[in-house]
N, C-alpha and C. Protein backbone atom coordinates (compact mmCIF):
# COMPACT_ATOMS: atom_id res chain seq x y z
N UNK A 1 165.87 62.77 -12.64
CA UNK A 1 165.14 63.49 -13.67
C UNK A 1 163.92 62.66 -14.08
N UNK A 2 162.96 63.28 -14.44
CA UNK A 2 161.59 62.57 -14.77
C UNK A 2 161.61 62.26 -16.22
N UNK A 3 161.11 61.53 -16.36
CA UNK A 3 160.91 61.18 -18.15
C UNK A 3 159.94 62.25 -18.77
N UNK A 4 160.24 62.74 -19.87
CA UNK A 4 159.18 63.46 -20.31
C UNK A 4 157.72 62.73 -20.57
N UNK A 5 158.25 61.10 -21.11
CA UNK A 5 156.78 60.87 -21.52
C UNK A 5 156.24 60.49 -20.04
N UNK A 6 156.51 60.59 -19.19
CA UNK A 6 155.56 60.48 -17.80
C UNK A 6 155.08 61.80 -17.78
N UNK A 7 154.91 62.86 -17.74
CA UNK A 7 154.26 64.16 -17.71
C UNK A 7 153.68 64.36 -19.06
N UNK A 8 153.66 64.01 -20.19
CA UNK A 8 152.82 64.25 -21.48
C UNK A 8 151.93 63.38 -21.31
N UNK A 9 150.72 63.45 -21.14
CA UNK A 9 149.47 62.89 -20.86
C UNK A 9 149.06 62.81 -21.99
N UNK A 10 148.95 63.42 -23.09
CA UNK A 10 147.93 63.64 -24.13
C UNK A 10 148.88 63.65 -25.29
N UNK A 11 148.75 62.84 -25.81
CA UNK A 11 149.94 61.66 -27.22
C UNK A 11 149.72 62.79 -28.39
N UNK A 12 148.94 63.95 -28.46
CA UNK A 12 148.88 64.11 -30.09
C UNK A 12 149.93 65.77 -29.08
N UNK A 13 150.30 66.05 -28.05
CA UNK A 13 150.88 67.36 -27.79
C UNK A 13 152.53 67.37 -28.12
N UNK A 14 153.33 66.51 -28.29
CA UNK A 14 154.55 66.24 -28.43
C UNK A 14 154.55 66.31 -29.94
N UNK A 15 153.72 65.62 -30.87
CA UNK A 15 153.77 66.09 -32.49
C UNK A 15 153.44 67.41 -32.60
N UNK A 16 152.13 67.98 -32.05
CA UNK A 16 152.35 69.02 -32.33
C UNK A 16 153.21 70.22 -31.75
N UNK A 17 153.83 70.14 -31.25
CA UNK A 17 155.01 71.23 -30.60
C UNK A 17 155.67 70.95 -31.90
N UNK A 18 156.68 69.86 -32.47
CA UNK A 18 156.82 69.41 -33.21
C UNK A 18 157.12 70.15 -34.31
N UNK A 19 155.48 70.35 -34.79
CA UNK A 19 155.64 70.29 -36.03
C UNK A 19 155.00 72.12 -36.17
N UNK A 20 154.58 72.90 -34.73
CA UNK A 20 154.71 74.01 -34.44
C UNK A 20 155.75 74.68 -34.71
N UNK A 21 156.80 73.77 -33.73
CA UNK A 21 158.13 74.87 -34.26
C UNK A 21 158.98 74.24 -35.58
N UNK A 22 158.75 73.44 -36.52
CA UNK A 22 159.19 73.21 -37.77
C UNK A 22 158.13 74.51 -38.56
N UNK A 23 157.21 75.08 -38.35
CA UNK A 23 156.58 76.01 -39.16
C UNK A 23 156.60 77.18 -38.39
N UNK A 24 157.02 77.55 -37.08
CA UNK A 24 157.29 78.79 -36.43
C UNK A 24 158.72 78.47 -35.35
N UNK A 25 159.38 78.61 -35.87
CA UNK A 25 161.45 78.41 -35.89
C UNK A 25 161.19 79.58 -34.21
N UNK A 26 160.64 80.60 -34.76
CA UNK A 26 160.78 81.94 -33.47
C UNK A 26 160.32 81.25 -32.18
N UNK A 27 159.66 80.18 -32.55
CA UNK A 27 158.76 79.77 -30.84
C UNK A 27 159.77 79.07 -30.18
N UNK A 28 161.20 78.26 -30.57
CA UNK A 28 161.81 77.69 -30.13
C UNK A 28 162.70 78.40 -28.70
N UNK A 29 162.51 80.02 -29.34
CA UNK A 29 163.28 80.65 -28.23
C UNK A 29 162.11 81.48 -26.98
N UNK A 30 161.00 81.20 -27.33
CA UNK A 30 159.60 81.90 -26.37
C UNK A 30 159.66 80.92 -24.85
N UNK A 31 158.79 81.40 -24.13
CA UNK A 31 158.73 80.49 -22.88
C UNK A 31 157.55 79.17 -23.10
N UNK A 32 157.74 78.63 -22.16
CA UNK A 32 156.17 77.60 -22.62
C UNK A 32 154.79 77.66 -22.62
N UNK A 33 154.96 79.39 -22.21
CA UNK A 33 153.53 79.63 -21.98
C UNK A 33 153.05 80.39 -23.30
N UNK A 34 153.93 80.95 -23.73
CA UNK A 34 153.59 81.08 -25.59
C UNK A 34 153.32 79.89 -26.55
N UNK A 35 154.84 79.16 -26.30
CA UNK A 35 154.01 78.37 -27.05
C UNK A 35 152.86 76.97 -27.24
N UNK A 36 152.61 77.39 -25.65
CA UNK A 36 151.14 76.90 -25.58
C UNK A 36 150.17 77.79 -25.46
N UNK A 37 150.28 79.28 -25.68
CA UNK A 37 149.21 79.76 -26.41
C UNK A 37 149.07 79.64 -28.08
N UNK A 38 150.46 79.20 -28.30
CA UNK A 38 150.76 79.30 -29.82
C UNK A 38 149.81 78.00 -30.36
N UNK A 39 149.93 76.75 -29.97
CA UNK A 39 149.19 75.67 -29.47
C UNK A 39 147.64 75.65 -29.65
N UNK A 40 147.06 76.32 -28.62
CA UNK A 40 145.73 76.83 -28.71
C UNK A 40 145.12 77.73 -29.76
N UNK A 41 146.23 78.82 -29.95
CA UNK A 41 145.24 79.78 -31.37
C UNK A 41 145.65 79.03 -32.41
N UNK A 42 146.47 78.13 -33.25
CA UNK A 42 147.06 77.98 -34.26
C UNK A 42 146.51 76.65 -34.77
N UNK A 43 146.24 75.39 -33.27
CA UNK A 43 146.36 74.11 -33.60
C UNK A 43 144.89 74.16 -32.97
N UNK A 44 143.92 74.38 -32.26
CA UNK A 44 143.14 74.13 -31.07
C UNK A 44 143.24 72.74 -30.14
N UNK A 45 144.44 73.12 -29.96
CA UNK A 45 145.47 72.07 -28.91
C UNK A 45 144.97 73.27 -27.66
N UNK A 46 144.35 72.81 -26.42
CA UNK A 46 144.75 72.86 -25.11
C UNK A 46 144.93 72.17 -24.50
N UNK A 47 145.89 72.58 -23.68
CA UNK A 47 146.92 71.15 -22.84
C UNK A 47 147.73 72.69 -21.87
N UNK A 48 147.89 71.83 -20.40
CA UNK A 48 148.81 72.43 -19.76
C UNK A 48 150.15 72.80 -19.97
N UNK A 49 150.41 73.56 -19.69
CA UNK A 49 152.37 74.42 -19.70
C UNK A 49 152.83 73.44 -19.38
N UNK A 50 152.88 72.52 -18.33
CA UNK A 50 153.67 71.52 -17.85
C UNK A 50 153.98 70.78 -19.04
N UNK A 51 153.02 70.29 -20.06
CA UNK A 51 153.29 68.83 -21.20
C UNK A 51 153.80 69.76 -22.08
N UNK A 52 153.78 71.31 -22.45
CA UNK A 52 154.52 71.72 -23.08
C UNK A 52 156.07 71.72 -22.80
N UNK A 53 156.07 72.35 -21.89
CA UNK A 53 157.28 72.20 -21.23
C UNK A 53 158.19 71.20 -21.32
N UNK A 54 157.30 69.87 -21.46
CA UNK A 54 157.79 68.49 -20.97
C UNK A 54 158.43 68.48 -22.23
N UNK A 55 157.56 68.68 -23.52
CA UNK A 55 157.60 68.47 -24.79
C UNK A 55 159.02 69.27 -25.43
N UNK A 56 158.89 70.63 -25.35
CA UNK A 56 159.98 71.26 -25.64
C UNK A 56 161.30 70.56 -25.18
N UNK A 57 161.27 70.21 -23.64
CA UNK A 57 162.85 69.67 -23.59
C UNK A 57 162.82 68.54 -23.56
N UNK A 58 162.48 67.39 -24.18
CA UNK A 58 162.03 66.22 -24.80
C UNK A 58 162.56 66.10 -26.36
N UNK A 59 162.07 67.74 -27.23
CA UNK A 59 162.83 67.79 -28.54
C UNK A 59 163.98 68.30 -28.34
N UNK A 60 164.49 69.04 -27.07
CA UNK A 60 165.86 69.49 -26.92
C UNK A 60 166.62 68.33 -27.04
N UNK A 61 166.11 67.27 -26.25
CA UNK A 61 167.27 66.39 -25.93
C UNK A 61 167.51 65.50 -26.94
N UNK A 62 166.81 65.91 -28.19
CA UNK A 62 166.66 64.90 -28.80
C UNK A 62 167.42 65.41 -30.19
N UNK A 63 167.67 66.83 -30.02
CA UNK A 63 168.38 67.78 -30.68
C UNK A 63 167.58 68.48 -31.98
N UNK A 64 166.07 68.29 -31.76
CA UNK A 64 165.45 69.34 -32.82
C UNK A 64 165.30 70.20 -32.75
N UNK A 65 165.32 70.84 -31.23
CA UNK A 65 164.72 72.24 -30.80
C UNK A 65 166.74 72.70 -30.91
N UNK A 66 166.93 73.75 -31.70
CA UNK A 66 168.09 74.14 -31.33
C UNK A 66 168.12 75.74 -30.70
N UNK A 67 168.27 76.21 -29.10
CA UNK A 67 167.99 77.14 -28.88
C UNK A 67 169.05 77.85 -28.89
């Protein structure tokens, strides 16, 4: 398995997923391509699906994201 922080390139995308789904709970269950559009209209965070991705199951494992 890869480490997440080897695929998160860009240090401020893991807080904000973060602190995305502490203020939108619904994005926890969307795919990663929402909520990296969620990302872009909300935060003007763009960043690839992949560091989202990375990010989301990064807070899974870490037990914040509860899906």
């Amino acid at each position: 398995m890869i480490s997440p922080q080897q695929i998160i390139q860009d240090p401020d995308v893991l807080p904000a997923v973060r602190d995305l789904l502490q203020e939108h709970p619904f994005l926890a269950r969307r795919r990663p391509e929402t909520v990296r559009h969620a990302l872009r209209a909300l935060r003007g965070i763009k960043t690839d699906v992949f560091e989202v991705e990375a990010a989301l199951e990064a807070l899974t494992i870490e037990g914040e994201v509860l899906v």
